[in-house]
PDB file of N, CA and C in Angstrom:
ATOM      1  N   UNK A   1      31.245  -7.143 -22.561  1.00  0.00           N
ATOM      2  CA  UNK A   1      31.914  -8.293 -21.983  1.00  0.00           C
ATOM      3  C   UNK A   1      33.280  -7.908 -21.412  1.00  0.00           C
ATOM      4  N   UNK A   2      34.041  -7.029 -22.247  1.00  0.00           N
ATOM      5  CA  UNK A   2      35.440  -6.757 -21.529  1.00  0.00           C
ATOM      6  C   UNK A   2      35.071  -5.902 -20.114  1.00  0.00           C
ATOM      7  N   UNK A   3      34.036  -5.128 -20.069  1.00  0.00           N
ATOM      8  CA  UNK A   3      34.055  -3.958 -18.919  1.00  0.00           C
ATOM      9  C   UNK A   3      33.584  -5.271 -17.979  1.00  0.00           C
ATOM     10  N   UNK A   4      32.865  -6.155 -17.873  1.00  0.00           N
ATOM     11  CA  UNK A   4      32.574  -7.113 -17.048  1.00  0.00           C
ATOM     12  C   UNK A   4      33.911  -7.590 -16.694  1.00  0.00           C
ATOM     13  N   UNK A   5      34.904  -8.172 -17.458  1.00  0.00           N
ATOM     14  CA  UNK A   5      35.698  -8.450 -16.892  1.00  0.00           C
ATOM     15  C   UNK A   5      36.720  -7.905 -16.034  1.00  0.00           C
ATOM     16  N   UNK A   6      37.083  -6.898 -16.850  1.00  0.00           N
ATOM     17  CA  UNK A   6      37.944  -5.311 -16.492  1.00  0.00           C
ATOM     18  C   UNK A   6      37.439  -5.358 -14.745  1.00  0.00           C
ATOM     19  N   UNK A   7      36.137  -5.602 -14.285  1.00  0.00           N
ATOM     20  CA  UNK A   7      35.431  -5.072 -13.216  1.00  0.00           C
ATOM     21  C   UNK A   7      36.170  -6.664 -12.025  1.00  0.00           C
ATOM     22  N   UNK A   8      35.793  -7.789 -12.567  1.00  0.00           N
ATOM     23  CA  UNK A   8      36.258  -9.410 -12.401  1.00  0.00           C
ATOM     24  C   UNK A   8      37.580  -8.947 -11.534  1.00  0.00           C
ATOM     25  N   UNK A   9      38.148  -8.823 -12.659  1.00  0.00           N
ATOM     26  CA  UNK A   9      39.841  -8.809 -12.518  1.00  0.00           C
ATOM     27  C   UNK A   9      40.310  -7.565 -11.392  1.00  0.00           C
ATOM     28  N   UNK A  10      39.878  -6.674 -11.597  1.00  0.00           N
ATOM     29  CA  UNK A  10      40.608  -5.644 -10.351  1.00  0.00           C
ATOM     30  C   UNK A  10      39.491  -5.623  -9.559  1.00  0.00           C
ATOM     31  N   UNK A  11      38.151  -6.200  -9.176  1.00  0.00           N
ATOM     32  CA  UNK A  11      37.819  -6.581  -8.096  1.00  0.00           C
ATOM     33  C   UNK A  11      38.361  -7.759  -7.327  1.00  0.00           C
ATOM     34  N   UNK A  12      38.927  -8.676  -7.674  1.00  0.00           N
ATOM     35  CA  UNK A  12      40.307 -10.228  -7.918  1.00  0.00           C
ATOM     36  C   UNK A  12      41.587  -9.483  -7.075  1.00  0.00           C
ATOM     37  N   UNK A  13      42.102  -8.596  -8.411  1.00  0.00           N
ATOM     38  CA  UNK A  13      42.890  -8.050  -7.304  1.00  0.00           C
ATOM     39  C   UNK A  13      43.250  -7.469  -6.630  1.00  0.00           C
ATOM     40  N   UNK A  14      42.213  -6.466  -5.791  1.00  0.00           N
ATOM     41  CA  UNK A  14      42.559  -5.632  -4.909  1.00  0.00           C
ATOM     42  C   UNK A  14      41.556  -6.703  -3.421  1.00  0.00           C
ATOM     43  N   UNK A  15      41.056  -7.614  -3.544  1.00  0.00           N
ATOM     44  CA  UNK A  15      40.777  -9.037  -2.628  1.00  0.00           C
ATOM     45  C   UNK A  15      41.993  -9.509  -2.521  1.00  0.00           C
ATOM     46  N   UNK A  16      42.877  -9.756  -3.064  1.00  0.00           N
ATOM     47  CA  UNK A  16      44.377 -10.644  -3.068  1.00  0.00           C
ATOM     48  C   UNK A  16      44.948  -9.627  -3.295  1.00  0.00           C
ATOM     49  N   UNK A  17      45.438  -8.705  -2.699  1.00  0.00           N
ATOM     50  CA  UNK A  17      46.447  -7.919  -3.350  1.00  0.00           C
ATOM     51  C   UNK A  17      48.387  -8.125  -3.636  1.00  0.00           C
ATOM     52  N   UNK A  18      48.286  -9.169  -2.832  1.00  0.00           N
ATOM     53  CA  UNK A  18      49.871  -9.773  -2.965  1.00  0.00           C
ATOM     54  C   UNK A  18      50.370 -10.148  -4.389  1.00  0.00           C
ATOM     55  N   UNK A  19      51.611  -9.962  -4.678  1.00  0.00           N
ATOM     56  CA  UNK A  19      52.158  -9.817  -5.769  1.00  0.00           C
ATOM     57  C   UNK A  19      51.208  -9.280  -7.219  1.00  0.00           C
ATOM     58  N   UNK A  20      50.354  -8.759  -7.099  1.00  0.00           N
ATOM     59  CA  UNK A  20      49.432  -8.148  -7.900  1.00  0.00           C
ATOM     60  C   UNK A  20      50.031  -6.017  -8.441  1.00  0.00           C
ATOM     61  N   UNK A  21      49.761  -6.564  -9.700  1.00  0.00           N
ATOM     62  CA  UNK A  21      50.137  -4.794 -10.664  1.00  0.00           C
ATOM     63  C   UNK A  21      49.042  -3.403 -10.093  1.00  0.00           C
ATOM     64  N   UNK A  22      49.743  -2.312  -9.915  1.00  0.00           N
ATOM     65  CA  UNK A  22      48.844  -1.270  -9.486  1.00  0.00           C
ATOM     66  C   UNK A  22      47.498  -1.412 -10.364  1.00  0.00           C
ATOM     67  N   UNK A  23      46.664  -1.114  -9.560  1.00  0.00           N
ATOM     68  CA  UNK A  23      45.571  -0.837 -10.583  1.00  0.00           C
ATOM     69  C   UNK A  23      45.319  -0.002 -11.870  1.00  0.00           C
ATOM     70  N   UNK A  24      46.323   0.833 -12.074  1.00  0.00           N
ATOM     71  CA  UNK A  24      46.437   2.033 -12.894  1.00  0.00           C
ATOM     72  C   UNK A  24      46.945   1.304 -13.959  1.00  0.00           C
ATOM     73  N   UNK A  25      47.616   0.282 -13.948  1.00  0.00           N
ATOM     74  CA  UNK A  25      48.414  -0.582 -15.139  1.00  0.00           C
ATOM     75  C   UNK A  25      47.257  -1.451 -15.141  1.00  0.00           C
ATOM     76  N   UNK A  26      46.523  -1.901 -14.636  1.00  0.00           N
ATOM     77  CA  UNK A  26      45.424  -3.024 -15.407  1.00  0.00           C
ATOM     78  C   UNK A  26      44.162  -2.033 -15.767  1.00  0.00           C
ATOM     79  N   UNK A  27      43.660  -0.796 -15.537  1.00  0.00           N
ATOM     80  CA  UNK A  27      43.070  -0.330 -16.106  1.00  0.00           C
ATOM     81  C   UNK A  27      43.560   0.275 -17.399  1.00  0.00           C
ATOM     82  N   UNK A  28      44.961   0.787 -17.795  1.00  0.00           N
ATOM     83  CA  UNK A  28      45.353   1.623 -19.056  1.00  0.00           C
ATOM     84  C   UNK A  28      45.425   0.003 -20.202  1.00  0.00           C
ATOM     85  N   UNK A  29      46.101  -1.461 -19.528  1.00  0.00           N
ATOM     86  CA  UNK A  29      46.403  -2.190 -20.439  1.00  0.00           C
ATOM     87  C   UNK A  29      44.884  -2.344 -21.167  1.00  0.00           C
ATOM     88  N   UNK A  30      43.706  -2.769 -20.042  1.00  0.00           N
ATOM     89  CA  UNK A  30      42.385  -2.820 -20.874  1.00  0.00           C
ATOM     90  C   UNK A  30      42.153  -2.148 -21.502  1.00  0.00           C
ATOM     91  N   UNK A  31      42.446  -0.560 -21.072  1.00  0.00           N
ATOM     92  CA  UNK A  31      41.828   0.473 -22.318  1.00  0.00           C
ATOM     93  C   UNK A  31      42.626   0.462 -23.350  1.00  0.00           C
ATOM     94  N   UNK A  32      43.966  -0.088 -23.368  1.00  0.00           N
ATOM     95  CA  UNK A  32      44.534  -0.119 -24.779  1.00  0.00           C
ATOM     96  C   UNK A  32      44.680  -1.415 -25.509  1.00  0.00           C
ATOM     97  N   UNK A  33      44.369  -2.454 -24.654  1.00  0.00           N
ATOM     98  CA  UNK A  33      44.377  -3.720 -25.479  1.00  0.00           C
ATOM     99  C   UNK A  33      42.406  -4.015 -26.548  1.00  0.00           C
ATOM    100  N   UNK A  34      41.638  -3.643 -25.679  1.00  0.00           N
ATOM    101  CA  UNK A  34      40.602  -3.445 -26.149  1.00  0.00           C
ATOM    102  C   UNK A  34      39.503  -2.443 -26.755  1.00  0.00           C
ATOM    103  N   UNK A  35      40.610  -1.445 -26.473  1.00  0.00           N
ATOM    104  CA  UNK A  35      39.774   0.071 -27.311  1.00  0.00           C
ATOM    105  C   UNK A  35      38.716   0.047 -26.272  1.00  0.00           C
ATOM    106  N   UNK A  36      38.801   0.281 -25.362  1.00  0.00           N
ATOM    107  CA  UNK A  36      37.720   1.147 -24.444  1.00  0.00           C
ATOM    108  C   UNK A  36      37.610   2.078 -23.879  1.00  0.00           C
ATOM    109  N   UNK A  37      36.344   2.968 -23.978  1.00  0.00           N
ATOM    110  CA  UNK A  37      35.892   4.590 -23.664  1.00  0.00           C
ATOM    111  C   UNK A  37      36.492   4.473 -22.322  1.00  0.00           C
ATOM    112  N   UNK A  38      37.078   5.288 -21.936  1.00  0.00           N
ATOM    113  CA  UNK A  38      37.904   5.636 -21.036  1.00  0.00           C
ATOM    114  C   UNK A  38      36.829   5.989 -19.490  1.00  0.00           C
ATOM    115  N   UNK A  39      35.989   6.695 -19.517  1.00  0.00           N
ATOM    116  CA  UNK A  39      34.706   7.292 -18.782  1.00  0.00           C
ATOM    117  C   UNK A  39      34.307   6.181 -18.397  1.00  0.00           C
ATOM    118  N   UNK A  40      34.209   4.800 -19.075  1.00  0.00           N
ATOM    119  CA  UNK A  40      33.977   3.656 -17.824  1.00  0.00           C
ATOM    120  C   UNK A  40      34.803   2.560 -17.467  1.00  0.00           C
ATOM    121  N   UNK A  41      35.714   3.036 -17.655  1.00  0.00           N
ATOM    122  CA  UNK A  41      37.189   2.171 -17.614  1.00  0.00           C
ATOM    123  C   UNK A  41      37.515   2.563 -16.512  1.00  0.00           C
ATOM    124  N   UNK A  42      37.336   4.149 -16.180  1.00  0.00           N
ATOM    125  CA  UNK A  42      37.944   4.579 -14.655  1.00  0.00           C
ATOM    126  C   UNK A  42      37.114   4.413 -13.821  1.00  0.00           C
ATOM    127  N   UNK A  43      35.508   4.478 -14.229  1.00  0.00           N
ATOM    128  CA  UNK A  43      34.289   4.444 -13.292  1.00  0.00           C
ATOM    129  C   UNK A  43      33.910   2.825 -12.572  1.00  0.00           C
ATOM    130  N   UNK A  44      34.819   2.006 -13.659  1.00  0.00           N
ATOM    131  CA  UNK A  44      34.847   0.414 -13.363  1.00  0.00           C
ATOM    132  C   UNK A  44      35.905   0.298 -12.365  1.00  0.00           C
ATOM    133  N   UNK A  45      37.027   0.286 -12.627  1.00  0.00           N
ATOM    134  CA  UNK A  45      38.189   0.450 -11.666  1.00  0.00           C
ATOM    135  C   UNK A  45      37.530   0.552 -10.771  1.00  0.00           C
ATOM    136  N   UNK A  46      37.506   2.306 -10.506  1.00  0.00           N
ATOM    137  CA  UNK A  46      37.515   3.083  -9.295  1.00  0.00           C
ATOM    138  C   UNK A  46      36.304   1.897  -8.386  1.00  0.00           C
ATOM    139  N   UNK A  47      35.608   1.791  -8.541  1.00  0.00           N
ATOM    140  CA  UNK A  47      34.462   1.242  -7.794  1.00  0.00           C
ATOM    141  C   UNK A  47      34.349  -0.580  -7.473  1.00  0.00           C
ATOM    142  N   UNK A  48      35.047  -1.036  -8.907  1.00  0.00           N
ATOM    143  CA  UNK A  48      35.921  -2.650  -8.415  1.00  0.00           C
ATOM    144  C   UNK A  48      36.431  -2.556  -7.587  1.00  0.00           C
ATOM    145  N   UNK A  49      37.417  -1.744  -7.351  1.00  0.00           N
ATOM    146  CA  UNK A  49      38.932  -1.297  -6.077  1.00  0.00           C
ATOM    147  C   UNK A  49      37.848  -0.896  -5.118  1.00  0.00           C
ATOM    148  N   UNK A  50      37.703  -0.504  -5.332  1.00  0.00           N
ATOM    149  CA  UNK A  50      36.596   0.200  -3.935  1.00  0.00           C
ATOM    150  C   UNK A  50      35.943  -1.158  -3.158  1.00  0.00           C
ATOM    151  N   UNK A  51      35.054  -1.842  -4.056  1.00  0.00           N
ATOM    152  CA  UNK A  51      34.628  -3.148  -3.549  1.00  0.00           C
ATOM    153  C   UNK A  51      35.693  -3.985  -2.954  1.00  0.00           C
ATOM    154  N   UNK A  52      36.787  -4.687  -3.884  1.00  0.00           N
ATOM    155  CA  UNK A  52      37.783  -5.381  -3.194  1.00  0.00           C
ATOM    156  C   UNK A  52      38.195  -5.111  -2.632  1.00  0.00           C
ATOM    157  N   UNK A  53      39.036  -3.583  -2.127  1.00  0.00           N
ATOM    158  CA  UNK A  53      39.169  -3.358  -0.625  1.00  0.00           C
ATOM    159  C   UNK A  53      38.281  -3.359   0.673  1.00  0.00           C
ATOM    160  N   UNK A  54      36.820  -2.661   0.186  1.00  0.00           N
ATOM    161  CA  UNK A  54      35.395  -3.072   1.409  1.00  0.00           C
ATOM    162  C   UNK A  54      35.974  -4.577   1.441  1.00  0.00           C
ATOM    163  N   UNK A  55      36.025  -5.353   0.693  1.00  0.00           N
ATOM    164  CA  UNK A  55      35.735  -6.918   1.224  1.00  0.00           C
ATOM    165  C   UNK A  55      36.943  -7.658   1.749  1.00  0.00           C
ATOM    166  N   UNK A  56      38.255  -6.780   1.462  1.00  0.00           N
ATOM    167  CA  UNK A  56      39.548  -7.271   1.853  1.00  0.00           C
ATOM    168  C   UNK A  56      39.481  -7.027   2.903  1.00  0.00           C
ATOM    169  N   UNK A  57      39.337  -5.545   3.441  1.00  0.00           N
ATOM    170  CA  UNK A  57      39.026  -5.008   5.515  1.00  0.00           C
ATOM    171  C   UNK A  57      38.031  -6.260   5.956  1.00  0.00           C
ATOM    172  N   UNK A  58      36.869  -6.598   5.557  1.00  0.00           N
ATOM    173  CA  UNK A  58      35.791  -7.553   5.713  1.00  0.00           C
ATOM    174  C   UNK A  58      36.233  -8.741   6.300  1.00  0.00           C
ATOM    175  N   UNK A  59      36.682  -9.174   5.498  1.00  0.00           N
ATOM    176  CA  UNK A  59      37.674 -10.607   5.465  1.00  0.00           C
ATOM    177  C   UNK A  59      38.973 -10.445   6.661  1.00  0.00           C
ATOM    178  N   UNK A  60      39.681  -9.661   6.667  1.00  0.00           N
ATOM    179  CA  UNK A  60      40.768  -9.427   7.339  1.00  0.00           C
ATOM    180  C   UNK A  60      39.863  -9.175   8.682  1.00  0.00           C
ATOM    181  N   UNK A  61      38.956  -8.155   9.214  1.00  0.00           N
ATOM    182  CA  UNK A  61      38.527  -8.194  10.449  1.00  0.00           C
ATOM    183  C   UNK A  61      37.733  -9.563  11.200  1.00  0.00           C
ATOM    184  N   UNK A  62      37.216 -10.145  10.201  1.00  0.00           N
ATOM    185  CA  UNK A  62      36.416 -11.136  10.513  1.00  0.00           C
ATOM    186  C   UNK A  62      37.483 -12.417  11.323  1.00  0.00           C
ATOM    187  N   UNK A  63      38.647 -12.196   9.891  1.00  0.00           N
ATOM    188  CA  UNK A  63      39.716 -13.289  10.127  1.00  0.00           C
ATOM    189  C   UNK A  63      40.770 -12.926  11.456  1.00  0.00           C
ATOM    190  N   UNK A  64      41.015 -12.439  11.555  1.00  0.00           N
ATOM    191  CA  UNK A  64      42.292 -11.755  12.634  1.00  0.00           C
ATOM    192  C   UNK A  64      41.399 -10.494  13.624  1.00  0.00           C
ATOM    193  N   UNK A  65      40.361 -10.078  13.403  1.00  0.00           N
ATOM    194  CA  UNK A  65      40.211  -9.508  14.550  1.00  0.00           C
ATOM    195  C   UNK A  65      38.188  -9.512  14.944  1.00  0.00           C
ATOM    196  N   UNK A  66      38.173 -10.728  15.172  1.00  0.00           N
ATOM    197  CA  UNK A  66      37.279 -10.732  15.393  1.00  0.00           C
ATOM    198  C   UNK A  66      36.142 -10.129  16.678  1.00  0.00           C
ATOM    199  N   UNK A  67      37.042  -9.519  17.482  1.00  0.00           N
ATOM    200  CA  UNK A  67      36.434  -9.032  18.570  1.00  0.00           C
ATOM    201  C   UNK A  67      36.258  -7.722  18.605  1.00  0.00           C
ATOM    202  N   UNK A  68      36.715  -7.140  17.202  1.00  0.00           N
ATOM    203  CA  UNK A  68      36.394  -5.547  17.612  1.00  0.00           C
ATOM    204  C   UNK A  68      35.198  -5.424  16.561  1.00  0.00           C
TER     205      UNK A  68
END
């Protein structure tokens, strides 16, 4: 349930990235507030961030540049 969320939350905020904490600080607080194996703490991140930025360019081209 936490890696589901862990995944929620920095897929959340790298979609909104305004006034939002590096990702490196919301992945270490999960792994230390909830004791989690580290090996999918970074493999969650890395690939949440990955998604919320694909969908932030997504959103942003669709919204403001729709002709290219």
């Amino acid at each position: 349930m936490e890696y589901l969320l862990l995944g929620a939350f920095v897929l959340f905020m790298n979609v909104i990235p305004a006034f939002m904490p590096p990702t490196w600080m919301v992945l270490v607080f999960f792994f230390l507030t909830f004791k989690l194996s580290p090996i999918p703490v970074v493999l969650i991140g890395a690939l949440s961030a990955t998604l919320g930025r694909i969908t932030l360019y997504s959103l942003a081209r669709y919204k403001f540049l729709p002709h290219l």
